[in-house]
N, C-alpha and C. Protein backbone atom coordinates (compact mmCIF):
# COMPACT_ATOMS: atom_id res chain seq x y z
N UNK A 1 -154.10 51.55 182.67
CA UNK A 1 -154.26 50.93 181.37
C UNK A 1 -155.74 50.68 181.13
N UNK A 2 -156.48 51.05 180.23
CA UNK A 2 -157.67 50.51 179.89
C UNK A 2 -157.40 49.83 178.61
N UNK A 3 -158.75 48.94 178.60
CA UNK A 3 -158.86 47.83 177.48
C UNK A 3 -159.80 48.50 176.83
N UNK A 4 -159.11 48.66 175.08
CA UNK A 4 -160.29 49.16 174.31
C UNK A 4 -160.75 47.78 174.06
N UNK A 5 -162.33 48.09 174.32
CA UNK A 5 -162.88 46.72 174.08
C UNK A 5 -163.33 46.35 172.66
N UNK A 6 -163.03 47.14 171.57
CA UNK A 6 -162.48 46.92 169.73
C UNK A 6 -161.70 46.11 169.55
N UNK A 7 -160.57 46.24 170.19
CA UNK A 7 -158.90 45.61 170.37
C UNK A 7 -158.97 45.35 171.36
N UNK A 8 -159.73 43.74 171.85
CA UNK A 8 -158.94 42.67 172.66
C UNK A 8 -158.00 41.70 172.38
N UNK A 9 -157.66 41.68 173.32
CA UNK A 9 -156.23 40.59 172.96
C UNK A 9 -157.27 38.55 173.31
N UNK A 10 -157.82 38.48 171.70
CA UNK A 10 -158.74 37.37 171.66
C UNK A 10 -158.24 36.01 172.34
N UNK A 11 -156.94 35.62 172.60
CA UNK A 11 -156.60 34.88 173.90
C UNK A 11 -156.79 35.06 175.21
N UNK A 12 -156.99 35.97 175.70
CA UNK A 12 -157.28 36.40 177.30
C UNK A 12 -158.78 36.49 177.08
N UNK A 13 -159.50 36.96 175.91
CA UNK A 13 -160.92 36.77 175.82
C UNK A 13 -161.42 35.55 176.11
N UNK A 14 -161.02 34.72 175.31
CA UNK A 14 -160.85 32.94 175.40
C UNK A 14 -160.42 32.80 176.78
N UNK A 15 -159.46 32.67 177.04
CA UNK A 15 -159.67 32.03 178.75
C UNK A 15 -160.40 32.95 179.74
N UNK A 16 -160.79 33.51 179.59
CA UNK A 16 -161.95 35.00 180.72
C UNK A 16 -163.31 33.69 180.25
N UNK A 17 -163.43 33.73 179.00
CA UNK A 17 -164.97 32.91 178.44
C UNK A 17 -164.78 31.93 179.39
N UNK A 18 -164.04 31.17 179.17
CA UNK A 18 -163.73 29.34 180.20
C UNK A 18 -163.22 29.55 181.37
N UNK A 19 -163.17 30.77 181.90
CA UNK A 19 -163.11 31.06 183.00
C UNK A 19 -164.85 30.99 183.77
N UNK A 20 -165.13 31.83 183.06
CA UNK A 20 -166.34 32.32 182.85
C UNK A 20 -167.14 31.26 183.40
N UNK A 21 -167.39 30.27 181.98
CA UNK A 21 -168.07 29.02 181.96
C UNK A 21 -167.86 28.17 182.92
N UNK A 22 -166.62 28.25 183.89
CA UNK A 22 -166.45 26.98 184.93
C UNK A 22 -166.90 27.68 186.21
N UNK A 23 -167.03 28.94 186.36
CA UNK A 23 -168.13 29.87 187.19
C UNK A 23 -169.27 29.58 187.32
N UNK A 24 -169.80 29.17 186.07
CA UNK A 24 -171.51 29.31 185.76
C UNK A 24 -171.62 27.87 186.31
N UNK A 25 -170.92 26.82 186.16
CA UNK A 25 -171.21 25.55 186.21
C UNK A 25 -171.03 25.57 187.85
N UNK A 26 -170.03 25.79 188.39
CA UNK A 26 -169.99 26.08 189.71
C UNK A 26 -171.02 26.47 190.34
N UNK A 27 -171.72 27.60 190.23
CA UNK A 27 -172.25 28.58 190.47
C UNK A 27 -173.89 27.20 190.25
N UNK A 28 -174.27 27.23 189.41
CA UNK A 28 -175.48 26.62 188.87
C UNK A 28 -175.23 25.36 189.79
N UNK A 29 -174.49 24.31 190.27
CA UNK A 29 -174.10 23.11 190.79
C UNK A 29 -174.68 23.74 192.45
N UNK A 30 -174.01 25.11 193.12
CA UNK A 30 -174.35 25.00 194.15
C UNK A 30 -175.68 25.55 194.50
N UNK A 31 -176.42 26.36 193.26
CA UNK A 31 -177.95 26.94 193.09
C UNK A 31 -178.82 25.34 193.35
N UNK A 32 -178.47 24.63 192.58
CA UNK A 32 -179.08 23.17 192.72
C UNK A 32 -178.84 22.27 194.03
N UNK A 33 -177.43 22.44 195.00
CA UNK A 33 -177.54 21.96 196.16
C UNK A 33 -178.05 22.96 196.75
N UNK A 34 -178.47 24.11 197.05
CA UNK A 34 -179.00 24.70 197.81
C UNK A 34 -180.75 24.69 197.46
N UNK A 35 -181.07 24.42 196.95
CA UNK A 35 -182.52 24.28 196.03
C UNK A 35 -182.54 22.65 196.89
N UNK A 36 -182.20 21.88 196.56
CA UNK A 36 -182.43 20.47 197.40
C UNK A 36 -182.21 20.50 198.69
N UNK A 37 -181.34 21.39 199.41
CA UNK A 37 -181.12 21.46 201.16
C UNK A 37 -182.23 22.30 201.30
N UNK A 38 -183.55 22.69 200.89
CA UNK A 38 -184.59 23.21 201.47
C UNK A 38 -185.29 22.51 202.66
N UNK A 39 -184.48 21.97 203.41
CA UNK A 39 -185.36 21.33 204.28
C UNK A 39 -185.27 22.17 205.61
N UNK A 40 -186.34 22.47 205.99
CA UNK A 40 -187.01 23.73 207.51
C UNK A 40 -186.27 22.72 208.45
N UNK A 41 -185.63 23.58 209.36
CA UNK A 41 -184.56 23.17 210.44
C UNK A 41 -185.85 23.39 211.58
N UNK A 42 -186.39 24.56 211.58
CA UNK A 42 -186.98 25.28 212.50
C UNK A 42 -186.11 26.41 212.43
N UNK A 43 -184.98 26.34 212.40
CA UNK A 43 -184.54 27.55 213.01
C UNK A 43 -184.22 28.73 211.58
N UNK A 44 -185.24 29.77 212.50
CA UNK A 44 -184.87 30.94 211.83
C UNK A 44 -183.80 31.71 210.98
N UNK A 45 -182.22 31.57 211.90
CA UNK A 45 -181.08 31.91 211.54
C UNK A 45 -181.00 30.93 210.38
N UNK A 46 -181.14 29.44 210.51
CA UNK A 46 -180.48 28.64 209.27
C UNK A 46 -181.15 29.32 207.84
N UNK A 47 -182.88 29.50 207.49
CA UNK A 47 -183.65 29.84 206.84
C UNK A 47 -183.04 30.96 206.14
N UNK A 48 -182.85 32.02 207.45
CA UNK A 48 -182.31 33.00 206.90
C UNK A 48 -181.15 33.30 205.72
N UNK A 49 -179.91 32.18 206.88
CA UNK A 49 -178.63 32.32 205.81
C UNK A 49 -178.89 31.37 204.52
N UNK A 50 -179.75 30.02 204.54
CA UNK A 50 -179.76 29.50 203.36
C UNK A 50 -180.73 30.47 202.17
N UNK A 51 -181.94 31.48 202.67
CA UNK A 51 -182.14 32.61 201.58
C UNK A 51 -181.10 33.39 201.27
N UNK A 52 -180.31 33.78 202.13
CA UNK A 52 -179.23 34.62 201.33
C UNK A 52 -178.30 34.20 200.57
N UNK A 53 -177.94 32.95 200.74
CA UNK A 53 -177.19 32.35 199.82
C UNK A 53 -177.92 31.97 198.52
N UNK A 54 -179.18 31.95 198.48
CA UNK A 54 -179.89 31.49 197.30
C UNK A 54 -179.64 32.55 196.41
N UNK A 55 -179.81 33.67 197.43
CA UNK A 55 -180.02 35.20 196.39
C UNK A 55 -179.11 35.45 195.90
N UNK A 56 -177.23 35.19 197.01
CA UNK A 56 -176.30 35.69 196.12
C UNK A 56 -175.67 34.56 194.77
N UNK A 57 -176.10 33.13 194.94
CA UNK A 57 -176.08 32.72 193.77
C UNK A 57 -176.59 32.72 193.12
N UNK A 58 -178.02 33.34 192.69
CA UNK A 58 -178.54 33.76 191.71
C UNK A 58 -177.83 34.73 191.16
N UNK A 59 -177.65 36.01 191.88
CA UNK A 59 -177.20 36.94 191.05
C UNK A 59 -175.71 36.62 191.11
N UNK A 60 -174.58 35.75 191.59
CA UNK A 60 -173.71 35.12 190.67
C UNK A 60 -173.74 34.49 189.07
N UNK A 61 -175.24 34.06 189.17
CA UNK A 61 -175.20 33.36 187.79
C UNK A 61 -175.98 34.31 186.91
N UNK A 62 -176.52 35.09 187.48
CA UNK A 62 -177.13 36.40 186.15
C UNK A 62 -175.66 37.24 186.07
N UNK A 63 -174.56 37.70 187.24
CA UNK A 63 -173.47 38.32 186.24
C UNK A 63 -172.60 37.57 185.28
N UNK A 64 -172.49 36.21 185.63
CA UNK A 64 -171.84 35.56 184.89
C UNK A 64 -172.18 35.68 183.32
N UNK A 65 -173.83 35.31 183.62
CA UNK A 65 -174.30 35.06 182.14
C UNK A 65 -174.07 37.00 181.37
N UNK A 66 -174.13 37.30 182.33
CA UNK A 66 -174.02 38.29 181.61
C UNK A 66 -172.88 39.15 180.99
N UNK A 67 -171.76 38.79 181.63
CA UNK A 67 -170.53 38.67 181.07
C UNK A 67 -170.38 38.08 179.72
N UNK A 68 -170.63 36.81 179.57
CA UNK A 68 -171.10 35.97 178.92
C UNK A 68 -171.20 36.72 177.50
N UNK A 69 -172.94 36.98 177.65
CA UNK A 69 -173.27 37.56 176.70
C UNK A 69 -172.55 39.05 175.76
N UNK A 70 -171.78 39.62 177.10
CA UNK A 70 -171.31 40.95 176.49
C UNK A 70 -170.27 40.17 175.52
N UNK A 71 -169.18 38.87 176.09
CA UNK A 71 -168.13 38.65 175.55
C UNK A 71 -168.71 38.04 174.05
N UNK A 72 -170.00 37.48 173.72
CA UNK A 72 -170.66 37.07 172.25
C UNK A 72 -170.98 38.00 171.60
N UNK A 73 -171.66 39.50 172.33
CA UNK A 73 -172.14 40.18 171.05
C UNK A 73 -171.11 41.29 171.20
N UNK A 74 -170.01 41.36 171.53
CA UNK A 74 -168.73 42.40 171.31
C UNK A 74 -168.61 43.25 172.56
N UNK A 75 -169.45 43.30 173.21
CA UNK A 75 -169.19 44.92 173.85
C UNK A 75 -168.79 44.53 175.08
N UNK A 76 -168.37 43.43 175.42
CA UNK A 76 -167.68 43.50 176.91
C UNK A 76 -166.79 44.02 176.57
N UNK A 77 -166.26 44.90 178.06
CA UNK A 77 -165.50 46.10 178.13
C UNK A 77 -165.47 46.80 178.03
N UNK A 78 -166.80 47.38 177.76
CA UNK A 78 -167.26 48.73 177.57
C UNK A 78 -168.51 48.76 178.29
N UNK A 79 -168.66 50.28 178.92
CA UNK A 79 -169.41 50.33 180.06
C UNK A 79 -170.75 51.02 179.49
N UNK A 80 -171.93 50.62 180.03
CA UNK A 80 -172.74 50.42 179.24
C UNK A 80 -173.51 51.58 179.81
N UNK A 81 -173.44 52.90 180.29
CA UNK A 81 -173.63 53.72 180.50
C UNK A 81 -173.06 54.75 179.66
N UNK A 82 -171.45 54.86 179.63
CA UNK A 82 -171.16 56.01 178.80
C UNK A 82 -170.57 55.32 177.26
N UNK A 83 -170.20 54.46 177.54
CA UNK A 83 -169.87 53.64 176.37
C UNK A 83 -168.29 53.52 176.22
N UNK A 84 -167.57 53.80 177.22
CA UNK A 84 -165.99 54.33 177.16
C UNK A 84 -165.72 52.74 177.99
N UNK A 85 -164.41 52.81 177.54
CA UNK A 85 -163.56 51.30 177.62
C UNK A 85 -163.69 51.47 179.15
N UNK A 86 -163.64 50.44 179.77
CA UNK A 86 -163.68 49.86 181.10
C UNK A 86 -161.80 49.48 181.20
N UNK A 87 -161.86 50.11 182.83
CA UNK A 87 -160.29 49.66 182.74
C UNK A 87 -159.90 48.29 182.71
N UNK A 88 -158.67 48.06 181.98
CA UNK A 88 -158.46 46.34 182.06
C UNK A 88 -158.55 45.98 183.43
N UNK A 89 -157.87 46.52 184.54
CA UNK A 89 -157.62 46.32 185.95
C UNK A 89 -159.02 45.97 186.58
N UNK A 90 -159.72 46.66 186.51
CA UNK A 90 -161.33 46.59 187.06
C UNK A 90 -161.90 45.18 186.16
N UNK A 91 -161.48 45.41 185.02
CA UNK A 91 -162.27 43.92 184.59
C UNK A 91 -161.45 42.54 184.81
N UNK A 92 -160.13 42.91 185.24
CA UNK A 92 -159.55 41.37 185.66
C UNK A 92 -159.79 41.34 187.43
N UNK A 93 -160.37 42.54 188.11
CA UNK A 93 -160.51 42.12 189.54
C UNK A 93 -162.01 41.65 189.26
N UNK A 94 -162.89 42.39 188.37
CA UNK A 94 -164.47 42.17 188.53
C UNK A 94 -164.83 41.88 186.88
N UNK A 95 -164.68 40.38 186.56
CA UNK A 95 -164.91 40.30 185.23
C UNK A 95 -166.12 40.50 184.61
N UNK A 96 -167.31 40.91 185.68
CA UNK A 96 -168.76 40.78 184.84
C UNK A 96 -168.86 42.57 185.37
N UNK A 97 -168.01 43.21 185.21
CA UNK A 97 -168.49 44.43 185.57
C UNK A 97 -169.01 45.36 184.16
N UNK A 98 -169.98 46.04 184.71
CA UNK A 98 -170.70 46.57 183.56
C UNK A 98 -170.82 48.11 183.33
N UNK A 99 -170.14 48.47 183.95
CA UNK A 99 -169.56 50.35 184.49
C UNK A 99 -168.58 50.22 184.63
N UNK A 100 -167.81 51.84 184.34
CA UNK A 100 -166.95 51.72 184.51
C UNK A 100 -166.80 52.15 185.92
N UNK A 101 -165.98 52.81 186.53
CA UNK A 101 -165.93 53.48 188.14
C UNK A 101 -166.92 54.71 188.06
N UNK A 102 -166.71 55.54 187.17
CA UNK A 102 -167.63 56.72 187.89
C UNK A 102 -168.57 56.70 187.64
N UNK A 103 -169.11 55.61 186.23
CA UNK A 103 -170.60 55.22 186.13
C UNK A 103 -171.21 54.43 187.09
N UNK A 104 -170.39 53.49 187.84
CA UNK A 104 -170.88 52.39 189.01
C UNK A 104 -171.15 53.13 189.73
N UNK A 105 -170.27 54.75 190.43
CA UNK A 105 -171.05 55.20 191.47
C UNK A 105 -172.14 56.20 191.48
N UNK A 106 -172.17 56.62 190.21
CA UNK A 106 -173.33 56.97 189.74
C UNK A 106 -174.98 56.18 190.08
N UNK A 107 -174.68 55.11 189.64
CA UNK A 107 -175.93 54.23 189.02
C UNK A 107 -176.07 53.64 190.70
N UNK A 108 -175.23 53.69 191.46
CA UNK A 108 -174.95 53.33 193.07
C UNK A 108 -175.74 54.06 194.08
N UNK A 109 -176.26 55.67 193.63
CA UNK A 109 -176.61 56.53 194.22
C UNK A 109 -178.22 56.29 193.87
């Protein structure tokens, strides 16, 4: 099944958005406890894993927002490479996805 993203069904849009939004707040809440636990252990390993967690909540909160934005100016659900509907399935496992499959492994390479 793909979702033409012309014809969404504007209730599942609506809760994906406030889905969305309790992501970002999440997401932004633990960017800010991890931004205040900057404190040097000494140890290397801790440094390490608390940068990687910085990085993957950042780019948690840039796909979010960017979901976001596709769902305000129309074109979420459509893949922004070829321009063809994104399958519904792919966007209810990966809601900020921005390809569809053969453009993701494209743009992957």
């Amino acid at each position: 099944m793909s979702l033409d993203h012309r014809v969404v069904d504007q209730g599942w849009l609506a809760d994906l958005r406030a889905s969305l939004a309790d992501d970002f707040a999440t997401q932004t809440a633990r960017l800010r406890e991890l931004t205040e636990l900057n404190a040097d252990t000494g140890d290397p390993g801790e440094a390490h894993n608390q940068a990687a967690l910085l990085v993957a909540t950042r780019r948690n909160i840039e796909q979010i927002t960017g979901a976001l934005s596709r769902i305000s100016d129309g074109t979420y659900g459509a893949c922004e490479k070829c321009r063809q509907s994104i399958p519904a399935e792919r966007l209810e496992a990966l809601p900020h996805a921005r390809f569809c499959v053969p453009c993701q492994e494209k743009h992957n390479r």
